[in-house]
N, C-alpha and C. Protein backbone atom coordinates (compact mmCIF):
# COMPACT_ATOMS: atom_id res chain seq x y z
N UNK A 1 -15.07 15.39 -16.63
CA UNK A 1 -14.30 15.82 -15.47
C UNK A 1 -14.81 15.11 -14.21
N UNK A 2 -15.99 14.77 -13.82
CA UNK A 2 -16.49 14.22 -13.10
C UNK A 2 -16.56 12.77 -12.60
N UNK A 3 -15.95 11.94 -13.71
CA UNK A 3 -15.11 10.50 -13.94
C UNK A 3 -13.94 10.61 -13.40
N UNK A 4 -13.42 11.57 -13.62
CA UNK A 4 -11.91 12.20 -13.00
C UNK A 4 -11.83 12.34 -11.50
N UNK A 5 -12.48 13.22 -11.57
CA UNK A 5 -12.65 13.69 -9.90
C UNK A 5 -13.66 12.24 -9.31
N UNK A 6 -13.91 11.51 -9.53
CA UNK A 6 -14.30 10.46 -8.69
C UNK A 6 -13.92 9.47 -8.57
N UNK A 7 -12.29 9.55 -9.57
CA UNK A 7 -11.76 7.97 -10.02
C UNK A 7 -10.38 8.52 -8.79
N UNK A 8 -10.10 9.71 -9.13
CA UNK A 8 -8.77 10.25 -8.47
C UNK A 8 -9.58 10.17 -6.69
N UNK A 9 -10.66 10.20 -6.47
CA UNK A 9 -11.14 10.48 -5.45
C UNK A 9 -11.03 8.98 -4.76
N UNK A 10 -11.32 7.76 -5.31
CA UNK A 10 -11.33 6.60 -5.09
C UNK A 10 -10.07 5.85 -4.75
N UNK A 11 -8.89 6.76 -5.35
CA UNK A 11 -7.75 6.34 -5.57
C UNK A 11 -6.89 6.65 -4.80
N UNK A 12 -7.02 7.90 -4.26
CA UNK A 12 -6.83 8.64 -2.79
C UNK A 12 -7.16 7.93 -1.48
N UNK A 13 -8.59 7.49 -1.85
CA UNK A 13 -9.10 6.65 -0.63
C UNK A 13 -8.29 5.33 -0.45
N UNK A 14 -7.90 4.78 -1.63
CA UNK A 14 -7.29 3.18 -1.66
C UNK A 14 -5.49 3.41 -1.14
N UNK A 15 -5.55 4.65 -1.38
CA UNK A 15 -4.18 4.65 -1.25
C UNK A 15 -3.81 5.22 0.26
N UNK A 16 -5.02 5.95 0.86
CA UNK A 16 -4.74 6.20 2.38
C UNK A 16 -4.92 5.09 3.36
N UNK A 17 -6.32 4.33 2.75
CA UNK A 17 -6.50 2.98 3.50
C UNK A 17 -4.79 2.39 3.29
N UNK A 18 -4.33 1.74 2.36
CA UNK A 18 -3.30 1.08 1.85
C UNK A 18 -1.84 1.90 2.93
N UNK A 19 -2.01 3.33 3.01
CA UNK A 19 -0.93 3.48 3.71
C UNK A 19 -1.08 3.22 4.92
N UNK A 20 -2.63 3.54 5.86
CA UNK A 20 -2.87 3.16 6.99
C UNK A 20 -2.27 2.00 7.40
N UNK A 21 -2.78 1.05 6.57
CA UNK A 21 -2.58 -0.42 6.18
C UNK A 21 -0.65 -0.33 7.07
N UNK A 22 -0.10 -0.24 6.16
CA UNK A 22 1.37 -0.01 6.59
C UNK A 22 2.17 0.30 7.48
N UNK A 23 1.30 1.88 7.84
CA UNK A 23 2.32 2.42 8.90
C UNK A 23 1.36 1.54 10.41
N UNK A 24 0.83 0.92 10.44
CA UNK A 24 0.01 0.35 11.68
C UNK A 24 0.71 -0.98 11.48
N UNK A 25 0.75 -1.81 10.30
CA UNK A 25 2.07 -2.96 10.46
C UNK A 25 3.18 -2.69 10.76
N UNK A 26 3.77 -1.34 10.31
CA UNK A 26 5.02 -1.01 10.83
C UNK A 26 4.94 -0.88 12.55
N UNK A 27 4.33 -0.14 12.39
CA UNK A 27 4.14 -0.13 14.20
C UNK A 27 4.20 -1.02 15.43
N UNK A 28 3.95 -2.20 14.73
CA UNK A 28 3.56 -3.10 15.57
C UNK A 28 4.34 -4.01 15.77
N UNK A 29 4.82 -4.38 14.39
CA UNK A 29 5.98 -5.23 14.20
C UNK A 29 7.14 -4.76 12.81
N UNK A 30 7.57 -3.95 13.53
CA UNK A 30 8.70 -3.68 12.21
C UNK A 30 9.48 -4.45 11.54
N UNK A 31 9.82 -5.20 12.42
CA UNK A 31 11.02 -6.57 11.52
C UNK A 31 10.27 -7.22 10.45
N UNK A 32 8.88 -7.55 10.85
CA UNK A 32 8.18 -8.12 10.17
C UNK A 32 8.00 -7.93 9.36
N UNK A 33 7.37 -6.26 9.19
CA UNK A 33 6.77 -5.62 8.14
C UNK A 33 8.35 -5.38 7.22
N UNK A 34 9.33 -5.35 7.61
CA UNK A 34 10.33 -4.96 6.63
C UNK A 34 11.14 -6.39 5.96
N UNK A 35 10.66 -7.64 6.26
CA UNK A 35 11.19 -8.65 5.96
C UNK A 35 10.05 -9.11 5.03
N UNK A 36 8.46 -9.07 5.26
CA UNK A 36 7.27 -9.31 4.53
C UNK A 36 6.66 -8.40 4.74
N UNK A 37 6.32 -7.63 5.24
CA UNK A 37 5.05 -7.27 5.66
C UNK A 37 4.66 -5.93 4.85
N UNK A 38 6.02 -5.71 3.64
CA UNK A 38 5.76 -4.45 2.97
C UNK A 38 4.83 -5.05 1.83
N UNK A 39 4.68 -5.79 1.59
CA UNK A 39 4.11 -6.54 0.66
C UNK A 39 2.56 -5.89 -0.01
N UNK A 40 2.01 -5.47 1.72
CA UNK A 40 1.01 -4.60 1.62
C UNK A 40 0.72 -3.41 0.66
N UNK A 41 2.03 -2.62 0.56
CA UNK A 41 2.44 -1.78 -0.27
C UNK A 41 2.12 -1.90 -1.78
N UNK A 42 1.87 -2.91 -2.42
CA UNK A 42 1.79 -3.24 -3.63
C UNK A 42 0.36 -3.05 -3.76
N UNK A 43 -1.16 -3.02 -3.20
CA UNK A 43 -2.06 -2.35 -3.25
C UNK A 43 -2.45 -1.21 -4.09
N UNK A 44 -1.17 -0.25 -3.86
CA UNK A 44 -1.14 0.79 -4.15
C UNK A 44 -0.96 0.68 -5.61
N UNK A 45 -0.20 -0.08 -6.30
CA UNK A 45 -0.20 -0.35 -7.74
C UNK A 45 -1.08 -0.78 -8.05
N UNK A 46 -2.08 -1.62 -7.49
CA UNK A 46 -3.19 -2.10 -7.91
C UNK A 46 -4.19 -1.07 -8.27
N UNK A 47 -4.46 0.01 -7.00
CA UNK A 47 -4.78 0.97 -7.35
C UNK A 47 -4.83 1.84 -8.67
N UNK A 48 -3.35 2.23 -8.89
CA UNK A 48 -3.21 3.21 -9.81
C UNK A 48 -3.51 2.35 -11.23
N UNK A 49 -3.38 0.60 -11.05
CA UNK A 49 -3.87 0.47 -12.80
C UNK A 49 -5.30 0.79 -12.37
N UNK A 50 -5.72 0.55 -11.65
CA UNK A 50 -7.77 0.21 -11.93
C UNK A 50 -8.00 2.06 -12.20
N UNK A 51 -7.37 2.75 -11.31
CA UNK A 51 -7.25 4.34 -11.98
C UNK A 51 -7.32 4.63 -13.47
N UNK A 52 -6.18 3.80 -14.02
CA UNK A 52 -5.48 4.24 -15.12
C UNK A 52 -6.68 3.95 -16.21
N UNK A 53 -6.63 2.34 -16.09
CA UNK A 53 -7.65 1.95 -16.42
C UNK A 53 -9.24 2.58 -17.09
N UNK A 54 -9.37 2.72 -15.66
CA UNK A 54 -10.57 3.50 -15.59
C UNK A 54 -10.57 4.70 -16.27
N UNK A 55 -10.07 5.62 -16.20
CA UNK A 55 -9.83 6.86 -17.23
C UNK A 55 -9.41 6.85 -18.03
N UNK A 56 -8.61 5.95 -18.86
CA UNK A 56 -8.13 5.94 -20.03
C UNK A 56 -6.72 6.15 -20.13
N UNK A 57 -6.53 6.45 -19.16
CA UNK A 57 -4.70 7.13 -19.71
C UNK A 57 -3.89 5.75 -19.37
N UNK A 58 -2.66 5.34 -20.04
CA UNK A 58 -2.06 4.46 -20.54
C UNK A 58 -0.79 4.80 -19.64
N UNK A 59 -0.48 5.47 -19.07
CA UNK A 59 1.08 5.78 -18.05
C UNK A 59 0.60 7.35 -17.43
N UNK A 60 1.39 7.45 -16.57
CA UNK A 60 1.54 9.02 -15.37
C UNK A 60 1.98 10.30 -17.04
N UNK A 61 2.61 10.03 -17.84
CA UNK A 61 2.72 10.80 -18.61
C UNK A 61 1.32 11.77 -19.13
N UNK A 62 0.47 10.71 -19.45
CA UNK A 62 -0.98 11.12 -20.08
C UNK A 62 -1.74 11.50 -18.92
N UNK A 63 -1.34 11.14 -17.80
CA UNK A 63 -1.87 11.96 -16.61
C UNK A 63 -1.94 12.94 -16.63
N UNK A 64 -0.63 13.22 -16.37
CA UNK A 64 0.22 15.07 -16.17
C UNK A 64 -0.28 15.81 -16.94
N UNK A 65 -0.14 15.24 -18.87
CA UNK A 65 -0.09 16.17 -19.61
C UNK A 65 -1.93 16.73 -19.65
N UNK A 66 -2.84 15.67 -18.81
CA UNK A 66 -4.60 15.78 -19.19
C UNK A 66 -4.58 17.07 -17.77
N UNK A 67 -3.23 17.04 -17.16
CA UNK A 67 -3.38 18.17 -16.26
C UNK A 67 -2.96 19.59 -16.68
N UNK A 68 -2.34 19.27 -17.35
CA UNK A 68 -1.29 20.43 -17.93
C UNK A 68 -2.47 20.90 -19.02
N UNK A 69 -3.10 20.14 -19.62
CA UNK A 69 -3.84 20.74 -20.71
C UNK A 69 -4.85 21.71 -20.00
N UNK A 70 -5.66 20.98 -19.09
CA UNK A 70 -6.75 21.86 -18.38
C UNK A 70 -6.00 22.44 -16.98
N UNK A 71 -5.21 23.22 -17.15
CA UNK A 71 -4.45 24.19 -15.57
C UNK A 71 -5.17 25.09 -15.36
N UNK A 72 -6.43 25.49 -16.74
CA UNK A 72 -6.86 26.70 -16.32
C UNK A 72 -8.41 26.49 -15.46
N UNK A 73 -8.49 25.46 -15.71
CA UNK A 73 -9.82 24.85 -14.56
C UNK A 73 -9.43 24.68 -13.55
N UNK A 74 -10.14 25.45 -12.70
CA UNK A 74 -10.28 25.27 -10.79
C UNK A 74 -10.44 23.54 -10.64
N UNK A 75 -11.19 23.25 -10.78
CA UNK A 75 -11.95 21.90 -10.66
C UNK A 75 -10.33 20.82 -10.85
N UNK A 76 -10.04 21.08 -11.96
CA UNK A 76 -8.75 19.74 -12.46
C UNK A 76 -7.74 20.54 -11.52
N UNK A 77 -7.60 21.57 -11.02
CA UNK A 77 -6.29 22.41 -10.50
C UNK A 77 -6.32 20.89 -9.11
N UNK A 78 -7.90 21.63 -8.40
CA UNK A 78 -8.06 20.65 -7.18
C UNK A 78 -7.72 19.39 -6.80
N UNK A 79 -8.12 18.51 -8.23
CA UNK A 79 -7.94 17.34 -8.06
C UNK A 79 -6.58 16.74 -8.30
N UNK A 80 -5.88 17.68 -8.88
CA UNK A 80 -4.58 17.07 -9.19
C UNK A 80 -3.65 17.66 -7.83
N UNK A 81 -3.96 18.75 -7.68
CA UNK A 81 -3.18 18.83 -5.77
C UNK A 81 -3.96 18.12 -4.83
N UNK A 82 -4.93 17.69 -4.85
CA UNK A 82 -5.30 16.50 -3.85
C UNK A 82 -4.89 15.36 -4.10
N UNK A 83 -4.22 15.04 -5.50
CA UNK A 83 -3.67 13.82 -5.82
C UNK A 83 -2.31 13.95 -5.05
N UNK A 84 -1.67 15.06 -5.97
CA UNK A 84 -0.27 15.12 -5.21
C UNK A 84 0.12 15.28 -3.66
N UNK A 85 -0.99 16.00 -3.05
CA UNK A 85 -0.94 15.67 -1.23
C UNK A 85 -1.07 13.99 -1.05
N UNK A 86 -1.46 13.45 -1.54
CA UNK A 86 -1.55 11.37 -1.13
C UNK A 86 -0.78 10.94 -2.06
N UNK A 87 0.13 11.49 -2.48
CA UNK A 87 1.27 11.28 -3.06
C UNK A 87 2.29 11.42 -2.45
N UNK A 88 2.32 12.73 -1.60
CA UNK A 88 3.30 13.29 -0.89
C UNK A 88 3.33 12.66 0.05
N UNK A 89 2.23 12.56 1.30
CA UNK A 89 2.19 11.36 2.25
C UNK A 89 3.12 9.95 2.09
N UNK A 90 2.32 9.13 0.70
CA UNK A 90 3.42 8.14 0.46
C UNK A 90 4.54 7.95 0.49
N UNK A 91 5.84 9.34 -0.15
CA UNK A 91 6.46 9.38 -0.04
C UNK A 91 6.82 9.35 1.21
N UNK A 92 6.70 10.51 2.18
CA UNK A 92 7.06 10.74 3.40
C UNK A 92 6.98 9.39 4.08
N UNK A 93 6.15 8.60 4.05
CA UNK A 93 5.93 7.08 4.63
C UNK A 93 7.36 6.58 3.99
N UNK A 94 7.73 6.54 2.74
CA UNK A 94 8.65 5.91 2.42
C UNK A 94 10.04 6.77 3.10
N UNK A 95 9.95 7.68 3.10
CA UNK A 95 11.26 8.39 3.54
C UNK A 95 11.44 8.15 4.77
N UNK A 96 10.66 7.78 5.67
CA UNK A 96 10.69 7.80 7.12
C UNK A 96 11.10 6.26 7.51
N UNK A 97 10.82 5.70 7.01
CA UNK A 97 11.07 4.20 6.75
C UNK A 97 12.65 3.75 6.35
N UNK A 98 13.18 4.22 4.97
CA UNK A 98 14.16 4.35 4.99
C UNK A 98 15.17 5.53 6.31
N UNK A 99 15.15 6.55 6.50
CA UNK A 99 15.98 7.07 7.68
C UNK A 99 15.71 6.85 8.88
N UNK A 100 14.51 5.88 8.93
CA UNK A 100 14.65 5.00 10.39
C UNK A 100 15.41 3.56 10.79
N UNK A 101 15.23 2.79 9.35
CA UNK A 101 15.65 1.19 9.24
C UNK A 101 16.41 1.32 8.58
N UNK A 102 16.16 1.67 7.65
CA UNK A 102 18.05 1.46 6.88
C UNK A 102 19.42 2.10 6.53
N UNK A 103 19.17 3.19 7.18
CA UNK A 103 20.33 4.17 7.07
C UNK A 103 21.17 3.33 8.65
N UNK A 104 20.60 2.75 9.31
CA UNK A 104 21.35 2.28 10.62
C UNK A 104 21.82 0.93 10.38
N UNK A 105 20.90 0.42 9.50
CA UNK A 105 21.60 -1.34 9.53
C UNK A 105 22.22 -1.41 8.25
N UNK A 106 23.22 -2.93 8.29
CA UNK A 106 24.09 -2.65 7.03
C UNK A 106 23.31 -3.82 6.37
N UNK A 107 22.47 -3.82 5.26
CA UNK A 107 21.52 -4.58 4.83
C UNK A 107 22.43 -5.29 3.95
N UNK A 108 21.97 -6.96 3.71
CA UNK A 108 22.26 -7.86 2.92
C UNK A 108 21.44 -8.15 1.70
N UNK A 109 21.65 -8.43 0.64
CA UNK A 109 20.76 -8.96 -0.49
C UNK A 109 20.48 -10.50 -0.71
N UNK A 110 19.30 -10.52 -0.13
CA UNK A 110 19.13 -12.39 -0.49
C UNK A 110 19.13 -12.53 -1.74
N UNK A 111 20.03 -13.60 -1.49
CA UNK A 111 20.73 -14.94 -2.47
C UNK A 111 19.26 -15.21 -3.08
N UNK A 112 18.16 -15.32 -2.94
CA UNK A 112 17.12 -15.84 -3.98
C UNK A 112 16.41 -15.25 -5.11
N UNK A 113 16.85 -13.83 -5.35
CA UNK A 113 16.06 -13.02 -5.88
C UNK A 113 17.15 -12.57 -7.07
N UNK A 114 16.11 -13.01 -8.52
CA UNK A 114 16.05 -13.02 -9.35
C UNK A 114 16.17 -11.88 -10.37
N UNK A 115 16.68 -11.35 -11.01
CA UNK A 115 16.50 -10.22 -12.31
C UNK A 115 16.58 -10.42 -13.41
N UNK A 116 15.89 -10.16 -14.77
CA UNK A 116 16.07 -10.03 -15.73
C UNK A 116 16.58 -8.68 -16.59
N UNK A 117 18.56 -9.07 -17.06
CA UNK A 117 18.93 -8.35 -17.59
C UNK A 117 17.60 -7.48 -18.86
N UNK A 118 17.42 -6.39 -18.42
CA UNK A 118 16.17 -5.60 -19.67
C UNK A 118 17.18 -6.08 -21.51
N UNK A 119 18.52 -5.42 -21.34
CA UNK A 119 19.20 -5.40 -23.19
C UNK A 119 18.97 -7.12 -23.02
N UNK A 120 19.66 -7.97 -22.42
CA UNK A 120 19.76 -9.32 -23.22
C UNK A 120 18.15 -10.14 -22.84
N UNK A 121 17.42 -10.27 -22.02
CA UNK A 121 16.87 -10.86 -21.15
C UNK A 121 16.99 -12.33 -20.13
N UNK A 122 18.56 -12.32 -20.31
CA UNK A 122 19.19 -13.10 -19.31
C UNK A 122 19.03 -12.76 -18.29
N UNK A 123 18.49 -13.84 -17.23
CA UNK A 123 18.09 -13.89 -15.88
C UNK A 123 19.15 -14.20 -15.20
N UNK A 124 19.69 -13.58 -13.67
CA UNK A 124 20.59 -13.37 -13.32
C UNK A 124 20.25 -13.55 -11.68
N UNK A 125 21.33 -13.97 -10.95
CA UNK A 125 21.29 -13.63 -9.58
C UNK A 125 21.52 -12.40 -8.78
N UNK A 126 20.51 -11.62 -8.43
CA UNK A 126 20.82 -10.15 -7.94
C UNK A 126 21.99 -9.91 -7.28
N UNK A 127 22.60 -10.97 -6.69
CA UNK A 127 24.21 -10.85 -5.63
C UNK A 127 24.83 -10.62 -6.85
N UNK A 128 24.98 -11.47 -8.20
CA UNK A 128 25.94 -11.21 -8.73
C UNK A 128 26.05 -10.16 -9.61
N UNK A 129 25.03 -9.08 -9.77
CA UNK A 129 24.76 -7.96 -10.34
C UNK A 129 26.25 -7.35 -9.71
N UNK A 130 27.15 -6.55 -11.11
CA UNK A 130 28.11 -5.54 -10.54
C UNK A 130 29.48 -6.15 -10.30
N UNK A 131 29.35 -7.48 -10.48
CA UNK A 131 30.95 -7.83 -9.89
C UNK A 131 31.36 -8.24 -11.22
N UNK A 132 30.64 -8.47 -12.48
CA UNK A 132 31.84 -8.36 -13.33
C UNK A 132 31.62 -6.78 -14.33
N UNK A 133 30.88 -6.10 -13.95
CA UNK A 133 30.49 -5.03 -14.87
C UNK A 133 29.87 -3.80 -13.65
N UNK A 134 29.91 -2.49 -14.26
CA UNK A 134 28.90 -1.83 -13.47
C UNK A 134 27.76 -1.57 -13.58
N UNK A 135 27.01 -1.34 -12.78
CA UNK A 135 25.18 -1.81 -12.75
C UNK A 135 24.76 -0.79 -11.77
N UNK A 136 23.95 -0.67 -12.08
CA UNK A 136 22.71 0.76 -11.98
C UNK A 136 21.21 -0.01 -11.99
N UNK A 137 20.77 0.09 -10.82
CA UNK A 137 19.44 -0.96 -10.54
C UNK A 137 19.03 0.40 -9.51
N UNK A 138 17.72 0.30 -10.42
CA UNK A 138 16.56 1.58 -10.09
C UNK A 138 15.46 1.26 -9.05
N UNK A 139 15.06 1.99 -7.86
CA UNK A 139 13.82 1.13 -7.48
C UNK A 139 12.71 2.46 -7.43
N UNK A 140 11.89 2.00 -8.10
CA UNK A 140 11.02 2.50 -7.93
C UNK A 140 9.96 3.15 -6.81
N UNK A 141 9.97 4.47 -6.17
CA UNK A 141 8.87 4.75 -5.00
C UNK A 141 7.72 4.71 -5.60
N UNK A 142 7.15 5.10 -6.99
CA UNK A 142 6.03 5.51 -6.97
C UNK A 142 5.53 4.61 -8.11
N UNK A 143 4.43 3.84 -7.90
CA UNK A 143 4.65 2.71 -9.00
C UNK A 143 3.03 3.01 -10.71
N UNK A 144 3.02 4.58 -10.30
CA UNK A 144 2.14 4.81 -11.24
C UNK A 144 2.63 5.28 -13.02
């Protein structure tokens, strides 16, 4: 438990630095930060493998369920609502972001960016996603 509570503890820290990181680029220069400067953001995945890593668990599934198994320990109760408060933060960073910048502008999709259909693995131009078929493209907030 003590690998736990010091890996989740580390991970908290990387991920508040990492948001600091953000909302102080946002601040300063928003255009920036929303054209590159989110880039920073990806930290945070870095994070959660060296986490994952580090403890053993293989996806957020084996997370939950190493929480769900021990609910009746104080100790794992703690660490998993101190996870989910720097979880919650993140989000809120992300929510605030979106209903500040993009609910007002009518955003374009650059022409350079690439997808790979997952069924065929034909690579595709993201503009042309949807105009001969319908398409459902997921983005991910939380990248653990």
């Amino acid at each position: 438990m003590e690998l736990l509570r010091t890996s989740v503890n580390d991970l908290i820290s990387e991920l508040n630095h990492t948001l600091n990181e953000a909302k102080t680029s946002i601040k300063e220069d928003p255009e920036r930060f929303l054209k590159e400067g989110y880039e920073v953001l990806g930290k945070g995945m870095d994070a959660y493998a060296q986490f994952h890593k580090r403890c053993g668990f293989r996806n957020r599934e084996e997370l939950n369920s190493y929480f769900q198994l021990n609910h009746s320990s104080q100790v794992a109760r703690d660490i998993y609502e101190e996870l989910i408060d720097s979880e919650d933060d993140w989000d809120n960073f992300l929510k605030e972001i979106d209903s500040t910048y993009f609910k007002q502008t009518n955003l374009s999709v650059p022409s350079q960016i690439y997808v790979s259909d997952c069924s065929t693995g034909k690579v595709t131009n993201f503009k042309s996603l949807g105009e001969t078929s319908i398409c459902l493209f997921v983005l991910l907030r939380h990248f653990a």
